[in-house]
Protein backbone atom coordinates (compact mmCIF):
# COMPACT_ATOMS: atom_id res chain seq x y z
CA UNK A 1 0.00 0.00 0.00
CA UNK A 2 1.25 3.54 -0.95
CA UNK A 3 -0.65 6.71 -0.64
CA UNK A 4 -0.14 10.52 -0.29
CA UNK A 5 -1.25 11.76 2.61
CA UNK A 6 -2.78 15.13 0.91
CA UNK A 7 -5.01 12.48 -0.99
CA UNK A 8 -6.00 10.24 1.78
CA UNK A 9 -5.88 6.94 3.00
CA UNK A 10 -8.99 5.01 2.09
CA UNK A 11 -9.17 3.09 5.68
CA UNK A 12 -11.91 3.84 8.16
CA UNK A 13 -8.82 5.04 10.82
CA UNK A 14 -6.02 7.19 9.55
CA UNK A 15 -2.59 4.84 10.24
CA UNK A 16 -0.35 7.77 10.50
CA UNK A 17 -0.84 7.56 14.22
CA UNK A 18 -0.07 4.22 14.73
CA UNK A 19 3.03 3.54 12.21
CA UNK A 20 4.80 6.18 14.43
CA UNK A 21 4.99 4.19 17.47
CA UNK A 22 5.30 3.39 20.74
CA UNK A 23 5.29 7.08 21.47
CA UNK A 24 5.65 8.22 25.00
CA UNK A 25 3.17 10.09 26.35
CA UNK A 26 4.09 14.03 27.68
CA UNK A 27 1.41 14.36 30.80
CA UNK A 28 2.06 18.05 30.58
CA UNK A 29 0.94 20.19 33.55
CA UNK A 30 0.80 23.89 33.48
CA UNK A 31 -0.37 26.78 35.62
CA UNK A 32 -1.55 30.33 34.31
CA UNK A 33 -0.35 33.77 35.49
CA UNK A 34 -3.71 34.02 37.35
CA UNK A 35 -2.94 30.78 39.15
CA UNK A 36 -5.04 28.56 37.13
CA UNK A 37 -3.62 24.31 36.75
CA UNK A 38 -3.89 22.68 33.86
CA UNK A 39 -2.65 18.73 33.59
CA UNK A 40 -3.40 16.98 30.15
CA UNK A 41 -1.84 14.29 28.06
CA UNK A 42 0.09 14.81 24.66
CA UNK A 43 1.03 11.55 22.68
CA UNK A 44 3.64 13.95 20.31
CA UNK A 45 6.13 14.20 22.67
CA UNK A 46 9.81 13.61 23.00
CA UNK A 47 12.97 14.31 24.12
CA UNK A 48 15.07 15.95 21.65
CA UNK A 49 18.62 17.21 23.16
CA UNK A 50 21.29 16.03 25.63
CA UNK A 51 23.08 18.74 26.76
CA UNK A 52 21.51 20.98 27.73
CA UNK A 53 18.51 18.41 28.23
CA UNK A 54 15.44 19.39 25.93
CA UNK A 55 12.33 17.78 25.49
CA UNK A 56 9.21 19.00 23.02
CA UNK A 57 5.55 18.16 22.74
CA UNK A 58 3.08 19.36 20.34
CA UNK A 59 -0.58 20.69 19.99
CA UNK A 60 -3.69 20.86 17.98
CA UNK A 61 -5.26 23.53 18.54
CA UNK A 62 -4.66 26.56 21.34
CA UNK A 63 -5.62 24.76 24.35
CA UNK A 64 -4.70 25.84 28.07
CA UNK A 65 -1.59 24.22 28.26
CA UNK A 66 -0.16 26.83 25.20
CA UNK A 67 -2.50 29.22 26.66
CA UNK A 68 -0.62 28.93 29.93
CA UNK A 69 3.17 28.56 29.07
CA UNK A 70 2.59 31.33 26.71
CA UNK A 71 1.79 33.04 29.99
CA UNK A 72 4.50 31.66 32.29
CA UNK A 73 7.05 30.23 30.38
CA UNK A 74 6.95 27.27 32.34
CA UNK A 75 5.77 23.64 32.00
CA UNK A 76 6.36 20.41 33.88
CA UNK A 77 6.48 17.25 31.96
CA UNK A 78 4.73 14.02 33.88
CA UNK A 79 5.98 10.50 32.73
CA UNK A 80 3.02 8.28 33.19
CA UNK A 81 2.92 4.97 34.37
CA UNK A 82 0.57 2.03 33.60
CA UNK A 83 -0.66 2.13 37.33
CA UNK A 84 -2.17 5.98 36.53
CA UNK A 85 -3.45 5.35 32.89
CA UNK A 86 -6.83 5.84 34.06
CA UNK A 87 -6.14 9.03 36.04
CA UNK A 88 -4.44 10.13 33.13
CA UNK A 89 -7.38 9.18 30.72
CA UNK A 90 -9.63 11.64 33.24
CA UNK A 91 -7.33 14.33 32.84
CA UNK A 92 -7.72 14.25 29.16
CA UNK A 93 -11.50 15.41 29.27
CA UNK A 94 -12.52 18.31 27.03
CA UNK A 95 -12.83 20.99 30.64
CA UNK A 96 -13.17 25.04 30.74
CA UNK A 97 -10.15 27.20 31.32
CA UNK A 98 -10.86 27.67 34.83
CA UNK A 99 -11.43 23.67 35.73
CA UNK A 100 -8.67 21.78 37.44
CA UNK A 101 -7.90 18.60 35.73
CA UNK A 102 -5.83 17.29 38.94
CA UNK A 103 -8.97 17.89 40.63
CA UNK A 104 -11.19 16.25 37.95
CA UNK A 105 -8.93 13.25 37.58
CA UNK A 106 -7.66 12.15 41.18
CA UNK A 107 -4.02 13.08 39.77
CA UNK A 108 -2.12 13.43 43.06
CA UNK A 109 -0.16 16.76 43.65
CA UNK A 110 2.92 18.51 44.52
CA UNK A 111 5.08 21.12 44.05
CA UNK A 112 7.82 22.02 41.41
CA UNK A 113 11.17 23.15 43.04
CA UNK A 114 12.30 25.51 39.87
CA UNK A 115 8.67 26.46 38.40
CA UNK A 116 5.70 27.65 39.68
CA UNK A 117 3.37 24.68 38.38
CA UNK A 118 2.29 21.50 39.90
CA UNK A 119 3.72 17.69 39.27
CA UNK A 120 1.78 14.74 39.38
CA UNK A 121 3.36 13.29 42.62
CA UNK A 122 3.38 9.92 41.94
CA UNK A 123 4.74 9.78 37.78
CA UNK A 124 7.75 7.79 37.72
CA UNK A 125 9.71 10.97 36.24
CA UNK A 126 8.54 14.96 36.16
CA UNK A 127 10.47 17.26 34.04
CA UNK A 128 10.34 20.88 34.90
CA UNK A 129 10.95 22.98 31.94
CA UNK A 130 11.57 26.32 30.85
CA UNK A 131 9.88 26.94 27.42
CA UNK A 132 12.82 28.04 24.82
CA UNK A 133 10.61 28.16 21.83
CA UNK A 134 7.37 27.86 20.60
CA UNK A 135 7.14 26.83 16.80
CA UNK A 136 3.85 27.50 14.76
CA UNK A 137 3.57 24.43 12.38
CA UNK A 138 1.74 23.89 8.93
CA UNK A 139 -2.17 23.03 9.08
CA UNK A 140 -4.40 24.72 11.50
CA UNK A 141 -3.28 25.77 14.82
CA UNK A 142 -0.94 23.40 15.12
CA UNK A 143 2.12 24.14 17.54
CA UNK A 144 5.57 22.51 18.99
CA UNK A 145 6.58 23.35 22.10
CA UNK A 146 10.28 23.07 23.03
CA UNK A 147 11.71 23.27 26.94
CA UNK A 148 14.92 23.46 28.62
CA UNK A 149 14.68 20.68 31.61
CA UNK A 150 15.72 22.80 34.74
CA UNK A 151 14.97 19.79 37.11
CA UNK A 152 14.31 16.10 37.07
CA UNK A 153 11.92 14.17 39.86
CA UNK A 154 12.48 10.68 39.87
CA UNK A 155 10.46 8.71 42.27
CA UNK A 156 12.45 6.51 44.63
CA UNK A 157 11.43 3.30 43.59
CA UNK A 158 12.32 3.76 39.74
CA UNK A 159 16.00 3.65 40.75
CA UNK A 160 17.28 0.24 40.75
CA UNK A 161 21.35 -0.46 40.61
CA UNK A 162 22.25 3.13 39.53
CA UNK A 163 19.65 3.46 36.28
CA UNK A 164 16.39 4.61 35.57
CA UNK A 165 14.03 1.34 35.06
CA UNK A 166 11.69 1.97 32.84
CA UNK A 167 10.25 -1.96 33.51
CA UNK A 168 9.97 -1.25 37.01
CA UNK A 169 8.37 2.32 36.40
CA UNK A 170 5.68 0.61 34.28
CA UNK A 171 6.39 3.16 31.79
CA UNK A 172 3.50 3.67 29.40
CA UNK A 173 2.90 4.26 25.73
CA UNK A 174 0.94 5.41 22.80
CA UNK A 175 0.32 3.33 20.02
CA UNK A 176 -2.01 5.32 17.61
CA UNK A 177 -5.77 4.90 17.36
CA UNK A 178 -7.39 3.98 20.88
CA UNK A 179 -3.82 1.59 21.52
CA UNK A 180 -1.63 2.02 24.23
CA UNK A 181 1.08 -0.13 25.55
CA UNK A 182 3.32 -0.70 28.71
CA UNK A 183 7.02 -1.73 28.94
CA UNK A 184 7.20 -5.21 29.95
CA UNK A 185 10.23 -6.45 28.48
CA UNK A 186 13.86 -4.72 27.93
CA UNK A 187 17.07 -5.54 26.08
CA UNK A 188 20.36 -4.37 26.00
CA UNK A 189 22.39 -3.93 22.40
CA UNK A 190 25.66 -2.80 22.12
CA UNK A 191 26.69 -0.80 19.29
CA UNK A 192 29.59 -1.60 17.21
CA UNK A 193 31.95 0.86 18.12
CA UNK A 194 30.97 0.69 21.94
């Protein structure tokens, strides 16, 4: 099969989603100037730099979380775990500006140390980021977000023997469509020059 996106697909779901996968999912949590928190979940998310560490999600559409780091500058990326995927599937209801999806959801929280918005407590990693760009994309209203990660929250448990375990931390995944997935099973490869 071969087709051209601009001429469609001719399947009842569009596969883009899904052929670019496992994704990880961006829990993104913001807060307004006016003090307003906003937690919702972005499947086009990654990180994208080492040093300094840099991580971006995007965004159809201008929804709070733009609205508010537009604001602030500031946004705190929650990994999620397979123990919170249905806290994290609350969050993701359609709410009003002023409606707290932490609230709304059950998502546990806490503070930031370097940013003024909330974490979700109990996410096997929270980023807090400073926002370094904001990149308007082709197609309507469709935006990339890029941070700076000023600190790193790893929960306690997720350490095991010096390393982040991502087995251990249930770490959870998007998979296109309605499909998600969680890390069961690791391996280690060497590359050739290693």
């Amino acid at each position: 099969m071969f087709y051209r996106p601009k001429d469609g697909h001719g399947l009842p779901h569009n596969p883009f989603n899904a052929i670019v996968s496992p994704r990880p999912i961006g829990w993104i949590s913001t807060r307004s100037s006016d003090g307003h928190e906003n937690l919702a979940p972005y499947s086009f998310f990654n990180a994208v730099a080492y040093i300094p560490p840099q991580v971006m999600f995007s965004t159809v559409g201008a929804k709070d979380s733009l609205r508010n780091l537009r604001e602030t500058g500031e946004f705190c990326v929650n990994l999620v775990g397979a123990n919170q995927i249905a806290v994290m599937n609350a969050s993701s209801e359609a709410l009003g500006f002023e409606e707290d999806e932490f609230a709304h959801s059950g998502a546990l929280r806490a503070p930031c140390r370097d940013i003024a918005c909330s974490r979700v407590e109990d996410a096997p990693a929270s980023l807090e980021c400073k926002v370094s760009q904001i990149v308007r994309l082709e197609g309507k209203e469709n935006f990339a977000i890029f941070g700076e990660v000023v600190g790193i929250h790893i929960r306690e448990d997720c350490v095991i023997d010096g390393r982040f375990d991502v087995v251990h931390a249930r770490m959870l995944s998007r998979l296109g469509y309605r499909d998600y997935a969680e890390v069961k099973e690791v391996f280690e490869l060497t590359r050739p020059n290693d």
